[in-house]
C-alpha atoms as a PDB file:
ATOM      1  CA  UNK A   1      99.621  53.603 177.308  1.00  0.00           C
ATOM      2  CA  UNK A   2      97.525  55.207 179.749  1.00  0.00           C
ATOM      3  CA  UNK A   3      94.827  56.052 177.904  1.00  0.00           C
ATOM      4  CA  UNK A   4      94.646  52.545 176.841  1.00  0.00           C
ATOM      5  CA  UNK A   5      94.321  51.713 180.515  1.00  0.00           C
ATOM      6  CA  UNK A   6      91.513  54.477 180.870  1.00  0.00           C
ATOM      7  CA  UNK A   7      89.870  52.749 177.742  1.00  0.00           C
ATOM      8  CA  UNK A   8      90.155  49.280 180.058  1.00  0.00           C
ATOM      9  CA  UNK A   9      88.934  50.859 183.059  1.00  0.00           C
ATOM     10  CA  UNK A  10      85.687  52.832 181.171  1.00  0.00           C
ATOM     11  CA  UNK A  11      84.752  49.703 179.262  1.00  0.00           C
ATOM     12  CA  UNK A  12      84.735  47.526 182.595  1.00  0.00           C
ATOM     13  CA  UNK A  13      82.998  50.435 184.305  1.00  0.00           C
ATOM     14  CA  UNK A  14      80.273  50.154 180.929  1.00  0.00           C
ATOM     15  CA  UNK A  15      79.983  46.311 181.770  1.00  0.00           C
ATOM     16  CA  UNK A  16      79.566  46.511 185.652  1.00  0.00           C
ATOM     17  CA  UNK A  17      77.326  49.248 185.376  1.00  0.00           C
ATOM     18  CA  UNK A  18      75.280  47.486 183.031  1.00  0.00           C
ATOM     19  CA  UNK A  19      74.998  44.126 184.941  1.00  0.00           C
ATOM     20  CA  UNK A  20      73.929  46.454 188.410  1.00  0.00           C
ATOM     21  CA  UNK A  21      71.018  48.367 186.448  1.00  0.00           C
ATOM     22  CA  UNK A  22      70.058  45.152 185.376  1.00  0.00           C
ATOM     23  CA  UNK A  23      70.120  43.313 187.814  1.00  0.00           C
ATOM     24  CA  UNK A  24      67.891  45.990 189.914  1.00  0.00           C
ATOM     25  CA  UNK A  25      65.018  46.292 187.377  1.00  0.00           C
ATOM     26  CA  UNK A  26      65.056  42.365 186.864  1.00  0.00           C
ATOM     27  CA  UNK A  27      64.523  42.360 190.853  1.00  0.00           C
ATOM     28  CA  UNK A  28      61.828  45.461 190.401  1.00  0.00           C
ATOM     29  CA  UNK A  29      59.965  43.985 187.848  1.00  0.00           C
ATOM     30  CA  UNK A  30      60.104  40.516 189.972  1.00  0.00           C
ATOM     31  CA  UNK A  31      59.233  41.912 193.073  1.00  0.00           C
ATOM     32  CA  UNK A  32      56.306  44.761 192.091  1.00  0.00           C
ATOM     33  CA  UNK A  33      55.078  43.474 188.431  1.00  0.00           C
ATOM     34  CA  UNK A  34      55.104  39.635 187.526  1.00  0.00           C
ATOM     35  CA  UNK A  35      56.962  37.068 188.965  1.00  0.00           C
ATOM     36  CA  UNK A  36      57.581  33.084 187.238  1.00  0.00           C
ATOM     37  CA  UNK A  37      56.650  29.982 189.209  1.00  0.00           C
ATOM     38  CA  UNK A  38      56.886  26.493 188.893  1.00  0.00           C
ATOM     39  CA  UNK A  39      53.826  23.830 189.626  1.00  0.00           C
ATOM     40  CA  UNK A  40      55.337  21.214 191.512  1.00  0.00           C
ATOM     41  CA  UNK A  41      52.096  19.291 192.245  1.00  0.00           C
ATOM     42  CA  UNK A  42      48.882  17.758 190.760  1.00  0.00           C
ATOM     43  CA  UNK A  43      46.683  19.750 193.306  1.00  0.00           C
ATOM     44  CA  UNK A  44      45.275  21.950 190.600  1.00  0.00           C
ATOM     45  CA  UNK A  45      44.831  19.493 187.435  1.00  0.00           C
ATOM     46  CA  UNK A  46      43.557  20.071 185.207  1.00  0.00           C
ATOM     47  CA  UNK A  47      44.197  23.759 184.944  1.00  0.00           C
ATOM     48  CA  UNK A  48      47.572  23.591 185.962  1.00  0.00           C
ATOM     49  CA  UNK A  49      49.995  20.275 186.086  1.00  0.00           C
ATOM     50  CA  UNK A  50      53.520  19.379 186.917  1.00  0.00           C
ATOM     51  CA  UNK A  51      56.173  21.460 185.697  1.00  0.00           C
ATOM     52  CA  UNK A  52      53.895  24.130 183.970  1.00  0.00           C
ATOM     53  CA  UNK A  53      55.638  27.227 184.397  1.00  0.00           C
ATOM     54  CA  UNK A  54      53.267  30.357 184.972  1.00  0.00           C
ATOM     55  CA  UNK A  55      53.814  33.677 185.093  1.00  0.00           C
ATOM     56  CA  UNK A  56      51.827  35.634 188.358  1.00  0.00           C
ATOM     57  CA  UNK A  57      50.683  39.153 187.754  1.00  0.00           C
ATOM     58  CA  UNK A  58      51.599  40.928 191.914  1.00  0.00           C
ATOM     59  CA  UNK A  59      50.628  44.200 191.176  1.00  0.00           C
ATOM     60  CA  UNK A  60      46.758  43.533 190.502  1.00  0.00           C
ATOM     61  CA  UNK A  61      45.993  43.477 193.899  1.00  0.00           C
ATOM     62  CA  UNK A  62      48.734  45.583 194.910  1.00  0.00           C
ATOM     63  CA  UNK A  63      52.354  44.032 195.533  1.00  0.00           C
ATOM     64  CA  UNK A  64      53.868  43.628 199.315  1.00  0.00           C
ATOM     65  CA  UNK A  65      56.869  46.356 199.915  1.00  0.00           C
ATOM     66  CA  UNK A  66      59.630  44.144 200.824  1.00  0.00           C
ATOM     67  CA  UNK A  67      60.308  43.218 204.836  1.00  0.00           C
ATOM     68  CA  UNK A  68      57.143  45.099 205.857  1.00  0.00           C
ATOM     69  CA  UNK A  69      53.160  44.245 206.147  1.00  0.00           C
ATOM     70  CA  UNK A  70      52.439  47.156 203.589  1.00  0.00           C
ATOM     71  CA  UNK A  71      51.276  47.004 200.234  1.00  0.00           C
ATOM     72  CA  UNK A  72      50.895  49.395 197.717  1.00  0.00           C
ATOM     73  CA  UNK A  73      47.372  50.028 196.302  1.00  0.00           C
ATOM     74  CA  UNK A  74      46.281  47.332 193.278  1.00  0.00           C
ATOM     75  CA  UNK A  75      43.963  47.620 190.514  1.00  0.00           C
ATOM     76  CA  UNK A  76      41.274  45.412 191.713  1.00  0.00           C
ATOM     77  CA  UNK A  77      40.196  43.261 195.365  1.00  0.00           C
ATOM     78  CA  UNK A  78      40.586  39.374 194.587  1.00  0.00           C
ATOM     79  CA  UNK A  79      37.725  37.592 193.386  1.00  0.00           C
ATOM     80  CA  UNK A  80      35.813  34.396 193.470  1.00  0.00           C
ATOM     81  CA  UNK A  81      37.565  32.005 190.804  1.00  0.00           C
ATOM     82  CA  UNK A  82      40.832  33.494 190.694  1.00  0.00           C
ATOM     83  CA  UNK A  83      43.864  31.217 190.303  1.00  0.00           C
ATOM     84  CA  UNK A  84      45.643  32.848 193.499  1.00  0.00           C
ATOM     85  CA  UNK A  85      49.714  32.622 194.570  1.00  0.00           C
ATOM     86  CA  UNK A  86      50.388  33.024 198.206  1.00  0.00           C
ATOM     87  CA  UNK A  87      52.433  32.150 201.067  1.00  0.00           C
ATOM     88  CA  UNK A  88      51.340  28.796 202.497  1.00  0.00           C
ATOM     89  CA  UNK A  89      49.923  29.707 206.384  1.00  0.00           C
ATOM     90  CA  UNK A  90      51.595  26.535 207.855  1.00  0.00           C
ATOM     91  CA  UNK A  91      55.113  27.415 206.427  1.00  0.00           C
ATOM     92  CA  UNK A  92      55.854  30.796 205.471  1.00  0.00           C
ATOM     93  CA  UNK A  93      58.951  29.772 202.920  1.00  0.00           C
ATOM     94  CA  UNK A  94      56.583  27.647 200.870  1.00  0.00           C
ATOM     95  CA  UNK A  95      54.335  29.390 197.939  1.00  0.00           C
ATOM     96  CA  UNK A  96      51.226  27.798 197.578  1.00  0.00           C
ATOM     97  CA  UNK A  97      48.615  28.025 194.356  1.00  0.00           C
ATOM     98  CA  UNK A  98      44.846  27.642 194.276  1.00  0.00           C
ATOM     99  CA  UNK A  99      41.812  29.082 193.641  1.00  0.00           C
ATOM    100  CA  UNK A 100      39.876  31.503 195.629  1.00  0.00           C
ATOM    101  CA  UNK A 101      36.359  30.356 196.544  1.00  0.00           C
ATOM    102  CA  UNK A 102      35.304  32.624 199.485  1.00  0.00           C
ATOM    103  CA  UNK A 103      36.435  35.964 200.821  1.00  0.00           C
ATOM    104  CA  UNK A 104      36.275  37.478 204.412  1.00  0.00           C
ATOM    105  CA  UNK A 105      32.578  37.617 205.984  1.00  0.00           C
ATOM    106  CA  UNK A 106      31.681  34.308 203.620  1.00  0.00           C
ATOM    107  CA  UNK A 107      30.454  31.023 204.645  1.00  0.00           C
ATOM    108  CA  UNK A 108      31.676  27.612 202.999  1.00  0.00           C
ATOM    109  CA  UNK A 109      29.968  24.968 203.095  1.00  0.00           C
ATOM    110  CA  UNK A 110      31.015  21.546 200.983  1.00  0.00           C
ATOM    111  CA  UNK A 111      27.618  19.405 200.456  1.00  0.00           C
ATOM    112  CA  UNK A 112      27.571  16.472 197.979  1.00  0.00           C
ATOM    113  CA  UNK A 113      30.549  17.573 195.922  1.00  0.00           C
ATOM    114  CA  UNK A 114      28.841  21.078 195.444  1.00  0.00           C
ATOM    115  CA  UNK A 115      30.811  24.376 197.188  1.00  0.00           C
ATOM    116  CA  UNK A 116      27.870  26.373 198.383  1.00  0.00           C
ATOM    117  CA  UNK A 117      28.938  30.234 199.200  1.00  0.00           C
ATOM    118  CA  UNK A 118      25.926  32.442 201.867  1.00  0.00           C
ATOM    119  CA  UNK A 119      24.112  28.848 200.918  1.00  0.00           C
ATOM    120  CA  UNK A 120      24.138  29.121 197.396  1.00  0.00           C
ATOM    121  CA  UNK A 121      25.481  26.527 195.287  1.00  0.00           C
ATOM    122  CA  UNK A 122      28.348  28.000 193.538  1.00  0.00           C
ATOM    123  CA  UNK A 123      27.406  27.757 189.023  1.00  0.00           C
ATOM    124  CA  UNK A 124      30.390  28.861 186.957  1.00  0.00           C
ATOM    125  CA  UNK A 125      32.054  26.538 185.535  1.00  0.00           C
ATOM    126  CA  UNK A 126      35.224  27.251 187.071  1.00  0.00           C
ATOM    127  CA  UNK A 127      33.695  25.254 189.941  1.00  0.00           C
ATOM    128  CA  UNK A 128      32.668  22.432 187.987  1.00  0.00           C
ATOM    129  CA  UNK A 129      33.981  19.447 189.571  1.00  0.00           C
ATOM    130  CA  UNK A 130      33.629  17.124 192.620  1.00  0.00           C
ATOM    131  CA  UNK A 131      34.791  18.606 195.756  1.00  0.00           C
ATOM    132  CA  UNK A 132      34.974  16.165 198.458  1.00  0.00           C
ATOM    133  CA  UNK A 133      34.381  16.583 202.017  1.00  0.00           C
ATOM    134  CA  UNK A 134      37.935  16.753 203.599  1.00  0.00           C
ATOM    135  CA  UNK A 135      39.714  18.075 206.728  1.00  0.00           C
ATOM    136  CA  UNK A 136      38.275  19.971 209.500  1.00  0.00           C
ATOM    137  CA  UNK A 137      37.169  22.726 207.546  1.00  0.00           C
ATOM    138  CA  UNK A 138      35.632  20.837 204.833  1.00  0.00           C
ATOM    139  CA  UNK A 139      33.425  18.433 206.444  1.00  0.00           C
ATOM    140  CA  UNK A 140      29.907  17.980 205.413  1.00  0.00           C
ATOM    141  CA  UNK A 141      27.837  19.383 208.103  1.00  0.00           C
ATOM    142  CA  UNK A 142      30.047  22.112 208.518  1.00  0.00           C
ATOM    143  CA  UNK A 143      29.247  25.968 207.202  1.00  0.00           C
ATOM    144  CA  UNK A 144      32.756  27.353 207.610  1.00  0.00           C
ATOM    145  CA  UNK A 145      33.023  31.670 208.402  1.00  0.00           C
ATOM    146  CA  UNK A 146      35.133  32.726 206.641  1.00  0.00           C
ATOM    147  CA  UNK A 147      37.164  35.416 208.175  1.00  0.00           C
ATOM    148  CA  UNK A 148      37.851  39.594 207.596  1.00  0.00           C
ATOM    149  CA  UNK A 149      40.565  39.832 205.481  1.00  0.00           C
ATOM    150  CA  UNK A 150      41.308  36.449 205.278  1.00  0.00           C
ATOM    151  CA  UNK A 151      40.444  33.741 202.067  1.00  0.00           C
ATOM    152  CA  UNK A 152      39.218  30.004 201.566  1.00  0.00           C
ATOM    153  CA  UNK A 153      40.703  28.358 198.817  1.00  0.00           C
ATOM    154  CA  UNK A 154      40.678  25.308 197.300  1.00  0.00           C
ATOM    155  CA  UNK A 155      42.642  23.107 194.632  1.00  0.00           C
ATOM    156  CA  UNK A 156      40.777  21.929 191.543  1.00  0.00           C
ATOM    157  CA  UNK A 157      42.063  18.557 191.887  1.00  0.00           C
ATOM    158  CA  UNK A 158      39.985  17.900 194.580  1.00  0.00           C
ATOM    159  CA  UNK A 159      41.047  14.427 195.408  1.00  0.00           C
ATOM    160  CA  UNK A 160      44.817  14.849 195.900  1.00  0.00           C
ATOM    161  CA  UNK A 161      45.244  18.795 197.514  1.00  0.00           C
ATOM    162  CA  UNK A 162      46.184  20.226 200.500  1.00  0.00           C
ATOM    163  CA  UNK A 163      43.924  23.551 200.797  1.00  0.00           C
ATOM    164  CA  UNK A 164      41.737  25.834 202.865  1.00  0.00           C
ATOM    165  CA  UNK A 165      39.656  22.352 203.853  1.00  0.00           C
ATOM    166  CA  UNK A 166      42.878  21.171 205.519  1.00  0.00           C
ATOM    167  CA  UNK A 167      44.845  24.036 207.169  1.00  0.00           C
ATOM    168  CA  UNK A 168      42.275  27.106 207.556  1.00  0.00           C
ATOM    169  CA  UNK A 169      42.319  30.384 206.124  1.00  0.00           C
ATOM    170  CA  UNK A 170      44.827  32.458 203.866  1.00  0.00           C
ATOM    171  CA  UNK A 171      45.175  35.824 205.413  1.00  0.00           C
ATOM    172  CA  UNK A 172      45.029  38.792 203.217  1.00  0.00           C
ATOM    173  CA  UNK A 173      48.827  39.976 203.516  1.00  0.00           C
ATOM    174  CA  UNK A 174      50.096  36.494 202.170  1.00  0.00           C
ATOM    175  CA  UNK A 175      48.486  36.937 199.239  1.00  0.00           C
ATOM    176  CA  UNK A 176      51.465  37.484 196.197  1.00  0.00           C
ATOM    177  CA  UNK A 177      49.222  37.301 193.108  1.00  0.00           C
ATOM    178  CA  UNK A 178      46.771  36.291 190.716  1.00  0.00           C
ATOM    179  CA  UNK A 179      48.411  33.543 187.999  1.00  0.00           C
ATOM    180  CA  UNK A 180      47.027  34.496 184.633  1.00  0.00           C
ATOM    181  CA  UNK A 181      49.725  32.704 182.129  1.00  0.00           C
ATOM    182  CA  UNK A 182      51.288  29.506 181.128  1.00  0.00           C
ATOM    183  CA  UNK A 183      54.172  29.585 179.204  1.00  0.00           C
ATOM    184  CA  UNK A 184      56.187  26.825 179.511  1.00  0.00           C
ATOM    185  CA  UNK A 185      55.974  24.217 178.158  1.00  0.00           C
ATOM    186  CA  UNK A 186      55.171  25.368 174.626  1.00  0.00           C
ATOM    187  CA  UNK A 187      52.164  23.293 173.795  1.00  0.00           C
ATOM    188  CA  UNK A 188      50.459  24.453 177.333  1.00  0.00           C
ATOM    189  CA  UNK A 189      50.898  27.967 176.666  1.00  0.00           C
ATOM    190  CA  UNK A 190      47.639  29.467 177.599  1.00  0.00           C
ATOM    191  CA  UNK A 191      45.350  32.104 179.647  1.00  0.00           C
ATOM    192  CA  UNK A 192      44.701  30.860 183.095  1.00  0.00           C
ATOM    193  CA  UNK A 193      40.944  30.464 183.748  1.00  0.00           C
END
């Protein structure tokens, strides 16, 4: 009898142990590696649309430790054209997703549905689309600095987003990761360009 209740006891011991370890490297891997997000808006059509669900690589540029402004070192600075994740500036329980046009030290300037970058018109095709003169910080006549450690983005859906044009600049520490994967549904499964 009572090593039938030891049995009981070892075996739920097995099971709780289990669910703790992983339940910790499930919140590891979530908080350091890659973490899963949900588009809930047309601002970045046609590269991403409602209800894909992506997959965000945080360690590339080095993931945020948990209730403090460090980060541990990443592989590689953000760059021009990179679908980015980040907490939205204006609200700082909302995750926001766009694409990284200018870094810190950059000027922006929107002219004739062209982003020009230092005055240079901006050629890859990942910028080829009409980008329309909106918000303070994307007016026309306006060449926008950006600032140190800070990032302009914009959505690719032009028309219909609420980006850097709008609200300013994403600091560098509210940056959570570059998006790189669609996986959901199964006939958008792709590589994020």
């Amino acid at each position: 009898m009572a090593k039938d209740k030891y049995k009981k006891k070892s075996l739920a011991r097995e099971w709780i142990e289990s669910i703790v370890i992983a339940f910790l490297l499930a919140m590891f891997i979530r908080t350091f590696i890659i973490q899963a997000f949900k588009i809930p808006s047309g601002s970045m059509r046609l590269t991403l649309i409602e209800g894909d669900r992506i997959l965000v690589n945080k360690f590339i540029y080095g993931a945020k430790i948990p209730f403090t402004n460090l980060r541990l070192p990443g592989i590689r600075e953000p760059q021009r054209g990179d679908v980015v994740v980040f907490i939205y500036p204006k609200d700082r329980r909302r995750d926001f997703i766009k694409r990284l046009i200018a870094t810190g030290g950059e000027t922006v300037q929107i002219k004739d549905g062209k982003v020009y970058i230092n005055g240079q018109a901006l050629d890859n095709p990942k910028f080829a689309r009409y980008y329309y003169n909106r918000g303070s910080y994307g007016e026309e006549e306006n060449k926008i600095a950006v600032p140190v450690d800070s990032f302009y983005v914009l959505g690719d859906n032009s028309a219909s987003s609420q980006d850097s044009r709008y609200w300013g600049f994403v600091p560098n520490n509210n940056l959570l990761g570059k998006a790189f994967l669609i996986y959901w549904p199964l006939h958008r499964i792709r590589i994020i360009e």
